[in-house]
C-alpha atoms as a PDB file:
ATOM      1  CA  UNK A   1      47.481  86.417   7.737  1.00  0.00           C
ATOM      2  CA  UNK A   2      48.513  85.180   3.954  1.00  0.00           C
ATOM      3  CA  UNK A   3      49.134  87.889   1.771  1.00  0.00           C
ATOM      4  CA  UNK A   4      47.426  88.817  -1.516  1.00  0.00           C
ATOM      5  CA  UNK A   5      46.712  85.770  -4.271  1.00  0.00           C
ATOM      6  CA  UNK A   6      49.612  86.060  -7.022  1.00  0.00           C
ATOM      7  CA  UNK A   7      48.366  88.207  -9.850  1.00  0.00           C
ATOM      8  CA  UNK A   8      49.022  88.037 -13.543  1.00  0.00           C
ATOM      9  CA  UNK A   9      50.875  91.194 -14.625  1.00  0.00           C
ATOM     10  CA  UNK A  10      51.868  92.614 -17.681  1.00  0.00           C
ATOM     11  CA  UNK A  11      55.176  95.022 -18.021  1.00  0.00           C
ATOM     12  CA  UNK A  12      56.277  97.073 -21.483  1.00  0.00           C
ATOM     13  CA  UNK A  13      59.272  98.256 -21.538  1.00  0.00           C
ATOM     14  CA  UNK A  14      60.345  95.876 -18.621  1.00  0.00           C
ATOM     15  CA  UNK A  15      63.848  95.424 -19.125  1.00  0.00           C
ATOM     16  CA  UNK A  16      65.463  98.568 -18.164  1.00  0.00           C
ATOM     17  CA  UNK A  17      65.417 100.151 -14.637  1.00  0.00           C
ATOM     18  CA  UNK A  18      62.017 101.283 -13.732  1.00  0.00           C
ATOM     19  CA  UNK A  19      60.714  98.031 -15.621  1.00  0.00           C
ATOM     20  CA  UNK A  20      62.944  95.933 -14.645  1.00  0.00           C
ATOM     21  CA  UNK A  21      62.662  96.205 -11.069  1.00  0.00           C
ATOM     22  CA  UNK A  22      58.623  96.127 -10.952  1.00  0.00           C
ATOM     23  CA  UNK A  23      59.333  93.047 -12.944  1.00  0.00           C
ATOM     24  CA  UNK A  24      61.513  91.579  -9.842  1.00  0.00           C
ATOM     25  CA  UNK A  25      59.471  92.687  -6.992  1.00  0.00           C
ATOM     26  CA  UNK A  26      56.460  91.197  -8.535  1.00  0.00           C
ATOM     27  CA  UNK A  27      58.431  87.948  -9.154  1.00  0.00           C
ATOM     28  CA  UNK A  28      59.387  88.138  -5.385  1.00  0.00           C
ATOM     29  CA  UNK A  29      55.741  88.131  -4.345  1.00  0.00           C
ATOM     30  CA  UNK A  30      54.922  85.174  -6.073  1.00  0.00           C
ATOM     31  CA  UNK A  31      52.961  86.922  -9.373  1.00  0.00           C
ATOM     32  CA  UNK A  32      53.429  85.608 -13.244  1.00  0.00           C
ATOM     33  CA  UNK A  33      54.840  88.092 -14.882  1.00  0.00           C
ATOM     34  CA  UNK A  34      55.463  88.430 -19.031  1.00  0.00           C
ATOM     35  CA  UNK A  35      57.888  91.105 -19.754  1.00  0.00           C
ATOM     36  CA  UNK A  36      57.903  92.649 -23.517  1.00  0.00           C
ATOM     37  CA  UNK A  37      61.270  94.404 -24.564  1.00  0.00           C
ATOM     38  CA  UNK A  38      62.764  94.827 -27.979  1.00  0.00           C
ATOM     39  CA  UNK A  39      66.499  93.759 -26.619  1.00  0.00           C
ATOM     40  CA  UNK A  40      67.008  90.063 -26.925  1.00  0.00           C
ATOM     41  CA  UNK A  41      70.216  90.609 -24.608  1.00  0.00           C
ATOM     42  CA  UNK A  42      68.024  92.786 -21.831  1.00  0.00           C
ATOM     43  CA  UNK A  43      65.248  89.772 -21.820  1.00  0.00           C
ATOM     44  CA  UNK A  44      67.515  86.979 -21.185  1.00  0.00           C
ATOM     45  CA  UNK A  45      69.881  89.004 -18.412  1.00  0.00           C
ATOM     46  CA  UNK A  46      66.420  89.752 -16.905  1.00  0.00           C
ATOM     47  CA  UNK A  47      65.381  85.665 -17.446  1.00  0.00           C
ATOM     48  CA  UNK A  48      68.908  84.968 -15.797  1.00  0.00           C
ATOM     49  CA  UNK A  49      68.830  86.997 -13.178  1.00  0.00           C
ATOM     50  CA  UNK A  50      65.404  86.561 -11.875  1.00  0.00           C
ATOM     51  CA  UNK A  51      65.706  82.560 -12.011  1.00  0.00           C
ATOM     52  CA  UNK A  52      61.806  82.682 -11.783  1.00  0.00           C
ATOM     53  CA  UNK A  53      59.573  80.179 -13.674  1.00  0.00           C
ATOM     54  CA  UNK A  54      56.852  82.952 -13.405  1.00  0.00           C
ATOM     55  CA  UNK A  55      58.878  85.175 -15.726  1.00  0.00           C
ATOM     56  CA  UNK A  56      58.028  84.964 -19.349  1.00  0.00           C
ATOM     57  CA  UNK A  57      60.090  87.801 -21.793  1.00  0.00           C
ATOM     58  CA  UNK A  58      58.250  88.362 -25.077  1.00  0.00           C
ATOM     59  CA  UNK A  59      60.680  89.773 -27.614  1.00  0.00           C
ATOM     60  CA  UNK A  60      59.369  92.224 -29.571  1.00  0.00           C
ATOM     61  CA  UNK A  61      59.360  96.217 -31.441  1.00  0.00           C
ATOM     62  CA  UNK A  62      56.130  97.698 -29.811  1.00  0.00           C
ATOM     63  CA  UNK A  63      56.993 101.008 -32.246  1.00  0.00           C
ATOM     64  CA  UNK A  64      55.139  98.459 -35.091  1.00  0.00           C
ATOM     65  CA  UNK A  65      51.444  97.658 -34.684  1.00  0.00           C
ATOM     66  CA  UNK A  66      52.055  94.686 -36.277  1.00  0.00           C
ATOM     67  CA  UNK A  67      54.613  93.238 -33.418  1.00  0.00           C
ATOM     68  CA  UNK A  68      52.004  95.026 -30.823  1.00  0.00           C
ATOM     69  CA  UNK A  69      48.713  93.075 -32.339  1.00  0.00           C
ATOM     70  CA  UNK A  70      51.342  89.510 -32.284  1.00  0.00           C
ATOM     71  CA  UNK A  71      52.474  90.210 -28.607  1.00  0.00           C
ATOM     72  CA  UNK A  72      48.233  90.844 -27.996  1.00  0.00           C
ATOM     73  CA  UNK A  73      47.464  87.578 -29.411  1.00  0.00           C
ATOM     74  CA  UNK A  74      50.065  85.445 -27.680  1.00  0.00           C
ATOM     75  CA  UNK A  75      49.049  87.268 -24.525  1.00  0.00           C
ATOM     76  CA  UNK A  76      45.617  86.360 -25.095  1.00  0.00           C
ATOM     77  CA  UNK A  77      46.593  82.596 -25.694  1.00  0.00           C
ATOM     78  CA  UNK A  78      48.494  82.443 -22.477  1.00  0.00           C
ATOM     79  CA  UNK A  79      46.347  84.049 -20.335  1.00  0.00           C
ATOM     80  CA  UNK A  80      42.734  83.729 -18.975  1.00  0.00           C
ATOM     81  CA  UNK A  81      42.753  87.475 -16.897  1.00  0.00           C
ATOM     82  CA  UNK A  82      45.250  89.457 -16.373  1.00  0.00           C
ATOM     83  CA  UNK A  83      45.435  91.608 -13.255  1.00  0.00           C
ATOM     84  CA  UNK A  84      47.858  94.732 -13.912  1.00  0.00           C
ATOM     85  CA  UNK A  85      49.247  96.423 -16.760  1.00  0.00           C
ATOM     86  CA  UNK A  86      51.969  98.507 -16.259  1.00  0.00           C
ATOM     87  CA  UNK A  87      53.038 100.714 -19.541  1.00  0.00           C
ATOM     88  CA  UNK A  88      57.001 102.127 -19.951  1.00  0.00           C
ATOM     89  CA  UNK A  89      58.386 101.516 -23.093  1.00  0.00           C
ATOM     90  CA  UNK A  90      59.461 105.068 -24.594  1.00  0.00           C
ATOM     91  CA  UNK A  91      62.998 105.718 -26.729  1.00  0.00           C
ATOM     92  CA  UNK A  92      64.445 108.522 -27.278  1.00  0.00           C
ATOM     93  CA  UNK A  93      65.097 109.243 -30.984  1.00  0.00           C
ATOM     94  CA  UNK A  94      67.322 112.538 -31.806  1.00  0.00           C
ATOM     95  CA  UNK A  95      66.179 112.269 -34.884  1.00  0.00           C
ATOM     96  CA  UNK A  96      63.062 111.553 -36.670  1.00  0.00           C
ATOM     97  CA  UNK A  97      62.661 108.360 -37.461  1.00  0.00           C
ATOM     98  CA  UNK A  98      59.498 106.487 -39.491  1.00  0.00           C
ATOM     99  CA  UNK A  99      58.359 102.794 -38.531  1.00  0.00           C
ATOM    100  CA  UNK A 100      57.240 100.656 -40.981  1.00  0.00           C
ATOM    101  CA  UNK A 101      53.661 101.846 -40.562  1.00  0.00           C
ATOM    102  CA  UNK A 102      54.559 105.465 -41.522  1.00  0.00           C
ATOM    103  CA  UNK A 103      54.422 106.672 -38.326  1.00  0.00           C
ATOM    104  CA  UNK A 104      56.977 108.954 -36.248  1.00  0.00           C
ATOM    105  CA  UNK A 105      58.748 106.830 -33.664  1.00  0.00           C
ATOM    106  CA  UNK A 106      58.512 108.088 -30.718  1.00  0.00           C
ATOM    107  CA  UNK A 107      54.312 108.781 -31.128  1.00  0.00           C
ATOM    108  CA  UNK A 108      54.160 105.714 -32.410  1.00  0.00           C
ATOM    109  CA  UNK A 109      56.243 103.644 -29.720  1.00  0.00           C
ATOM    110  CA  UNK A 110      56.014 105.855 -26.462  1.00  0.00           C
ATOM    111  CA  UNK A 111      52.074 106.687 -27.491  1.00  0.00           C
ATOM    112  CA  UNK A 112      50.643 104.367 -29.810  1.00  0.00           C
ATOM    113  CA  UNK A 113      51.577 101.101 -28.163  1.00  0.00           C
ATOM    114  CA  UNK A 114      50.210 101.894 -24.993  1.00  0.00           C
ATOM    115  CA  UNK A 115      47.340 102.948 -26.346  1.00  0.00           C
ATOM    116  CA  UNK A 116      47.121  99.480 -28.536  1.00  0.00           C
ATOM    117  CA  UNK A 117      47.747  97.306 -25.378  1.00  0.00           C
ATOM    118  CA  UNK A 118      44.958  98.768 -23.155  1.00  0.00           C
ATOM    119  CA  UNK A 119      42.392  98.923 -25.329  1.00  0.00           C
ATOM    120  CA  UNK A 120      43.685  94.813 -27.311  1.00  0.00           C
ATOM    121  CA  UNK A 121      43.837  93.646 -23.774  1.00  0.00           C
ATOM    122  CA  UNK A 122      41.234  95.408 -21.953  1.00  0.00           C
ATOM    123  CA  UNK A 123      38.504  91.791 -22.172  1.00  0.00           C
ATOM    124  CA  UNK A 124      41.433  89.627 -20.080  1.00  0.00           C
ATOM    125  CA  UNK A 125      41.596  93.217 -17.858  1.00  0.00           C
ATOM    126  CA  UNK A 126      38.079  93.113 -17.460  1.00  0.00           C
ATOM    127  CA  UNK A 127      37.978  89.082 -16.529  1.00  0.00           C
ATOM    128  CA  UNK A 128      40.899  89.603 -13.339  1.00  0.00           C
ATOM    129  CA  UNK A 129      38.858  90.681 -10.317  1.00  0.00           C
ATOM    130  CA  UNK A 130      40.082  94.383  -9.332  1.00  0.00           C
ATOM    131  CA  UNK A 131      42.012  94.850 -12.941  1.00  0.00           C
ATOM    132  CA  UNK A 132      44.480  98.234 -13.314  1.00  0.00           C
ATOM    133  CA  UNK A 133      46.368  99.872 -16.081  1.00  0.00           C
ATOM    134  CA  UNK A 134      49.363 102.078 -15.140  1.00  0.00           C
ATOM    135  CA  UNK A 135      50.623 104.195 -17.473  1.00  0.00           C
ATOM    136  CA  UNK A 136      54.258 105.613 -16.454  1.00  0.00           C
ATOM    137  CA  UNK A 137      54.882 109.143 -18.392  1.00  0.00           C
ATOM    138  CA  UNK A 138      54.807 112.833 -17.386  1.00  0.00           C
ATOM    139  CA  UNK A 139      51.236 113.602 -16.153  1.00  0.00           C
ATOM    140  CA  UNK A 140      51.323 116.749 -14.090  1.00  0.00           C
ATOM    141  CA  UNK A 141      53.582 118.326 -16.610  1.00  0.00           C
ATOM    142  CA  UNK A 142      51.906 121.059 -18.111  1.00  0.00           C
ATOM    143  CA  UNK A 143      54.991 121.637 -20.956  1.00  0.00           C
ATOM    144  CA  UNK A 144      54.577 120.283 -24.861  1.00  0.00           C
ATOM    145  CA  UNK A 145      50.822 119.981 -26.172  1.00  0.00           C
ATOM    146  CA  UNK A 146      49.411 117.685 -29.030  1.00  0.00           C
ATOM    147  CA  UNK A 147      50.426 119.486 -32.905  1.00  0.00           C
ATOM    148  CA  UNK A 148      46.838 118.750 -34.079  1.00  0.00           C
ATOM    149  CA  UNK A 149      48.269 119.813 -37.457  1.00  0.00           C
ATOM    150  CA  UNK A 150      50.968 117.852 -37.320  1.00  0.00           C
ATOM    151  CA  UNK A 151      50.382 114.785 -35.051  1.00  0.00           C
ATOM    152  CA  UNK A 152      53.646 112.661 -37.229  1.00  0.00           C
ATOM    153  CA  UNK A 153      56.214 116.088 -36.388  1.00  0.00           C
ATOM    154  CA  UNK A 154      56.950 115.560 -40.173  1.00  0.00           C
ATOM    155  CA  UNK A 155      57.441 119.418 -40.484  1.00  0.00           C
ATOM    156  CA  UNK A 156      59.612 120.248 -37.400  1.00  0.00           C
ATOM    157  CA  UNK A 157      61.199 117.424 -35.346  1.00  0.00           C
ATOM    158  CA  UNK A 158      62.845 117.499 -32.533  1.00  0.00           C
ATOM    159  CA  UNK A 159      63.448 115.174 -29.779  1.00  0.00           C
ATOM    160  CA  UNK A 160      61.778 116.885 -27.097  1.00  0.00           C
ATOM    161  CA  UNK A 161      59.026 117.883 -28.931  1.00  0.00           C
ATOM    162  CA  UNK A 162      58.492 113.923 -29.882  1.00  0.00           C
ATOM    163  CA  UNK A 163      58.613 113.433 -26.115  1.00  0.00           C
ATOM    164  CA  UNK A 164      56.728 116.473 -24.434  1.00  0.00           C
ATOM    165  CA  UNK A 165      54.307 115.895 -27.276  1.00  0.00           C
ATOM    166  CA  UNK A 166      53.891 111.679 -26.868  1.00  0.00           C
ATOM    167  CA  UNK A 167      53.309 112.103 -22.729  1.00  0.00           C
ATOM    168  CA  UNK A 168      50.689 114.465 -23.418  1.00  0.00           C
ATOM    169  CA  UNK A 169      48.874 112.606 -25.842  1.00  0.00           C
ATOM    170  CA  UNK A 170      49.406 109.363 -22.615  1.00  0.00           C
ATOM    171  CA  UNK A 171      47.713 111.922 -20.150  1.00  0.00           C
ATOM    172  CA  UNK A 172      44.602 112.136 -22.464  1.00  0.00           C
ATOM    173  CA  UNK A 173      44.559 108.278 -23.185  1.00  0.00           C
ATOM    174  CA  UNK A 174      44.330 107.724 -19.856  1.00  0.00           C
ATOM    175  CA  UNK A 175      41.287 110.393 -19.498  1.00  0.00           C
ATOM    176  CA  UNK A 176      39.365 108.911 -22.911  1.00  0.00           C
ATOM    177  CA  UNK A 177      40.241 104.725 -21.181  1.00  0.00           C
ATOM    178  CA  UNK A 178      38.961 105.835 -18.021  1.00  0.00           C
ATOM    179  CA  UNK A 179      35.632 107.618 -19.690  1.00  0.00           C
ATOM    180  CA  UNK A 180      34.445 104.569 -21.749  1.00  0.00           C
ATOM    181  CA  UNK A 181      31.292 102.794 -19.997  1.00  0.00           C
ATOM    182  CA  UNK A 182      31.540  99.053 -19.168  1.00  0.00           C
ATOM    183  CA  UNK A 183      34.946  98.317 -18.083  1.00  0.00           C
ATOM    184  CA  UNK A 184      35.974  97.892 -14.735  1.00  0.00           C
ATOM    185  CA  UNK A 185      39.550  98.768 -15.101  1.00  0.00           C
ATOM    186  CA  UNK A 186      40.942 101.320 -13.307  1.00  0.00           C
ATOM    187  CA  UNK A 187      43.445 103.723 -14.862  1.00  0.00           C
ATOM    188  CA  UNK A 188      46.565 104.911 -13.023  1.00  0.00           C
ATOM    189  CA  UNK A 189      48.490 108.487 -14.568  1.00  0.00           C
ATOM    190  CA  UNK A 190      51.862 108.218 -12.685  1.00  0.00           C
ATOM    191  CA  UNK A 191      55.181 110.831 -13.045  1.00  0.00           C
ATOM    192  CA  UNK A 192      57.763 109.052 -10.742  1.00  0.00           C
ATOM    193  CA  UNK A 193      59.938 112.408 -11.821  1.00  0.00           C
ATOM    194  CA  UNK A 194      63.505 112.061 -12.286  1.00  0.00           C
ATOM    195  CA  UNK A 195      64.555 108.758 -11.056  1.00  0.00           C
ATOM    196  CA  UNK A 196      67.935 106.901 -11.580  1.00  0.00           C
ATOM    197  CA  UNK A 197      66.908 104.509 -13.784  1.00  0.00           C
ATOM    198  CA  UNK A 198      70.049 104.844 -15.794  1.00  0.00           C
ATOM    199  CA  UNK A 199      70.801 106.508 -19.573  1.00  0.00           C
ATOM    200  CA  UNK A 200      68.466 103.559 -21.463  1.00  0.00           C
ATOM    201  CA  UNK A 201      69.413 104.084 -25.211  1.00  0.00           C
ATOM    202  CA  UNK A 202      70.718 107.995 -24.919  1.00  0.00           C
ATOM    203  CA  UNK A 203      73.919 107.781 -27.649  1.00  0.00           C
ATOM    204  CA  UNK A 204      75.404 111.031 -27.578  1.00  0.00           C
ATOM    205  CA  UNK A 205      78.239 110.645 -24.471  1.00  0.00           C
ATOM    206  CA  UNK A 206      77.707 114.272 -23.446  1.00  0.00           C
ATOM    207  CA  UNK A 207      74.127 113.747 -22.774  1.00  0.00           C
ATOM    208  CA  UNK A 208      74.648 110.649 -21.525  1.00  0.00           C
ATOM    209  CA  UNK A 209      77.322 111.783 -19.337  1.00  0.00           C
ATOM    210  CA  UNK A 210      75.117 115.062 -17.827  1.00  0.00           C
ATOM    211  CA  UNK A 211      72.823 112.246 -17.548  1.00  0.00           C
ATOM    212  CA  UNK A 212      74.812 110.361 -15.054  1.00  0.00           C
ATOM    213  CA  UNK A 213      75.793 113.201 -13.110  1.00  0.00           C
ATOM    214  CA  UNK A 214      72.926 114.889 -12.678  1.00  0.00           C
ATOM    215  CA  UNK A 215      71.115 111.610 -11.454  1.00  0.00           C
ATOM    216  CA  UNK A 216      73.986 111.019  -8.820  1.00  0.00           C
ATOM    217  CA  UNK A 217      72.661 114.094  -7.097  1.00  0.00           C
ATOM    218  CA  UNK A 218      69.352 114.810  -7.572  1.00  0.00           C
ATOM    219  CA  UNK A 219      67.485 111.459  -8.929  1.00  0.00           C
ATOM    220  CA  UNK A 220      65.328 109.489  -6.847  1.00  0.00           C
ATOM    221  CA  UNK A 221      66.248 105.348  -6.341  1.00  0.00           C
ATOM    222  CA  UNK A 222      64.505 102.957  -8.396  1.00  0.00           C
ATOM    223  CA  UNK A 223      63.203 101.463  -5.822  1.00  0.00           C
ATOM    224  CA  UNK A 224      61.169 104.804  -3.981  1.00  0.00           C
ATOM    225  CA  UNK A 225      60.116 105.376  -7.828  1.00  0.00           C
ATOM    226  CA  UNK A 226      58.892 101.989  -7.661  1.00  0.00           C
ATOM    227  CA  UNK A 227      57.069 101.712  -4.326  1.00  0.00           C
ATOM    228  CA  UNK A 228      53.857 102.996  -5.643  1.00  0.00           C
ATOM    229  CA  UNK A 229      53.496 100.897  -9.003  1.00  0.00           C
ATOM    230  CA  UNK A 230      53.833  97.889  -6.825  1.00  0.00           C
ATOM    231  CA  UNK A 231      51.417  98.987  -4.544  1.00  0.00           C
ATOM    232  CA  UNK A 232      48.611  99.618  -6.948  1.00  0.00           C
ATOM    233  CA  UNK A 233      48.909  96.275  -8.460  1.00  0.00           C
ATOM    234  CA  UNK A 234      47.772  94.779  -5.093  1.00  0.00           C
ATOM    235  CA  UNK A 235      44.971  97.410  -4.105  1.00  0.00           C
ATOM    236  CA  UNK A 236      44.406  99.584  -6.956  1.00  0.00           C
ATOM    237  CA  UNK A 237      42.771 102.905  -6.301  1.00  0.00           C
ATOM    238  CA  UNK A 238      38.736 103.297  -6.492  1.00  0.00           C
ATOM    239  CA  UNK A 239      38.566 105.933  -9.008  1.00  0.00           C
ATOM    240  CA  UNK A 240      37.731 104.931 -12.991  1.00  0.00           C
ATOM    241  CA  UNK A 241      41.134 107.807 -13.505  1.00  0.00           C
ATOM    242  CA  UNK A 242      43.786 108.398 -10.869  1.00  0.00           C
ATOM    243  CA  UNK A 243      46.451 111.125 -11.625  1.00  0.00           C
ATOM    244  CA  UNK A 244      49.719 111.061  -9.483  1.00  0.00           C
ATOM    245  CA  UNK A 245      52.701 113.593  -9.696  1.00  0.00           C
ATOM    246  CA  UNK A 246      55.561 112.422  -7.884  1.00  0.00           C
ATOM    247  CA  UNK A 247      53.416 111.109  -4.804  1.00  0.00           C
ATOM    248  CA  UNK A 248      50.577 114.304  -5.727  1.00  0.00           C
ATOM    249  CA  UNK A 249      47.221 113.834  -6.881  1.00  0.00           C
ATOM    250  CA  UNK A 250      47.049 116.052 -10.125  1.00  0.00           C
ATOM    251  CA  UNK A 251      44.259 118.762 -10.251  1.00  0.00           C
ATOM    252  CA  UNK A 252      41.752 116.693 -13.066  1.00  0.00           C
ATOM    253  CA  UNK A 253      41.074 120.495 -14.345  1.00  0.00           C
ATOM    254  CA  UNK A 254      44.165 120.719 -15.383  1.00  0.00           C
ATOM    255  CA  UNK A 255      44.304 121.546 -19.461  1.00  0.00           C
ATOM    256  CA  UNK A 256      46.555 118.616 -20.083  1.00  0.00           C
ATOM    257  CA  UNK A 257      43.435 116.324 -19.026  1.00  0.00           C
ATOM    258  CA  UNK A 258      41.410 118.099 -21.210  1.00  0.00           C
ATOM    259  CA  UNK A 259      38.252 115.352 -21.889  1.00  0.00           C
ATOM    260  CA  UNK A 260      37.661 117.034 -25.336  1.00  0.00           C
ATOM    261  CA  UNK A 261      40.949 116.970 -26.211  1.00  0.00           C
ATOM    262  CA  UNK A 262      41.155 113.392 -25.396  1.00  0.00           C
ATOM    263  CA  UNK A 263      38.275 113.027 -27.330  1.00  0.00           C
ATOM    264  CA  UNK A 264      39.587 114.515 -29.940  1.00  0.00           C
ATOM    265  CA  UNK A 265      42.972 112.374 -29.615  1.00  0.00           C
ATOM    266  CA  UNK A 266      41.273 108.912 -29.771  1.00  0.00           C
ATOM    267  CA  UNK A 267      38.962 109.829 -32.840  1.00  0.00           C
ATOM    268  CA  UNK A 268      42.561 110.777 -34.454  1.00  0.00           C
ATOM    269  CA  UNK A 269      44.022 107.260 -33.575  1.00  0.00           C
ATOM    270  CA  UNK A 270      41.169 105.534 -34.506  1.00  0.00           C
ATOM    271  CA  UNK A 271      41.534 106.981 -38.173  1.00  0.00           C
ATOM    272  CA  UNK A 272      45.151 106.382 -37.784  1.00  0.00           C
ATOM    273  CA  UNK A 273      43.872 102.435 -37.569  1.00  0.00           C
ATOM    274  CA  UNK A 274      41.831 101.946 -39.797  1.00  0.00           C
ATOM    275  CA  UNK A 275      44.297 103.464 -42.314  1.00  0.00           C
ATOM    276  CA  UNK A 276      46.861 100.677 -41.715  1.00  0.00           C
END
């Protein structure tokens, strides 16, 4: 029996391990895939390596909501559906660092862009038949929690603060996508857990290094990380919000799912908006 038509799928943060290999297995199963990636280098090894004419790379710095609303539009001139988007990009930033918009890095690249790119893209997700977003963070973690008074960590940074704060704030844009009436995308929550996906941009060579070792021994392959993203891009689940921790499904009562709180979070970006 054939397999499944090719689909059109979407990958941020698709250069580097996890990314990269959704990227190729996609590729291998006939789909047109666009990778964005703000490494130049990392696109064309990708481009080179893949030797795929249904591999576009899209160059761009998806901490600026300028580069995110550019990458939207030539998205949207290239495509009439799209059928998955799958949602890494994240940096690591040991210290705090502004964007050009004002905002703090790691919110605004590891949050804000994913957030930008589901909702800017969510008319071609609605036009591909059985459409799916997949957000890859730390859903089932319970650690870190949104500083309502301090969203931008202007008063006391630290780097994982940014990030225990930035996957929390994914977990409830994943509940607040999934609640809105009229779309027909489903929304996938998804903690591979540790997986050997390599260092990415960590500079300091003791963390790197404890990195390394520590991923020799107890990391799971790219590939078994993997396995599920690819999966749900052919049959994605039923339900408007799925929830998976390291092959679990996560308790929806659990506070870090909170609706209100994701209510509360999306009024907060909207504002955020409107101000730039």
């Amino acid at each position: 029996m054939p397999g499944p038509p090719p689909k059109n799928v979407i990958i941020s943060g698709g250069t580097d391990g996890m990314g990269r290999a959704t990227a190729l297995e996609r590729l291998a199963r006939g789909d047109r895939v666009t990778v964005i990636g703000s490494s130049e280098v990392k696109g064309r090894a990708l481009l080179d390596r893949a030797a795929s004419p249904n591999l576009r790379f899209v160059r761009a710095d998806l901490s600026s909501i300028a580069e995110v609303e550019r990458v939207v539009a030539h998205i949207s001139d290239s495509h009439d559906g799209i059928d998955a988007l799958v949602l890494f990009a994240n940096r690591v930033s040991p210290r705090r660092r502004e964007t050009e918009d004002g905002l703090e890095s790691t919110f605004a690249l590891y949050y804000l862009s994913r957030y930008l790119l589901g909702h800017r893209l969510r008319p071609l997700l609605d036009a591909a038949p059985d459409p799916v977003i997949i957000n890859v963070a730390g859903v089932g973690n319970t650690a870190g929690r949104i500083f309502w008074e301090d969203p931008q960590l202007t008063r006391r940074y630290g780097q994982v603060r940014a990030q225990l704060q930035a996957g929390r704030a994914n977990d409830l844009l994943g509940v607040a996508f999934a609640g809105q009436a009229g779309s027909r995308v489903r929304y996938v929550l998804y903690h591979p857990g540790f997986t050997r996906s390599g260092t990415g941009d960590q500079q300091h060579p003791l963390v790197r290094g404890s990195i390394e070792l520590l991923a020799r021994f107890f990391a799971r392959p790219v590939a078994d990380a993997v396995r599920p993203i690819v999966g749900w891009i052919d049959r994605p689940p039923a339900d408007p919000l799925s929830a998976i921790d390291r092959g679990k499904p996560v308790d929806p009562s659990l506070r870090t799912l909170d609706p209100g709180d994701a209510a509360r979070l999306a009024a907060y970006t909207e504002e955020l908006l409107r101000g730039r």
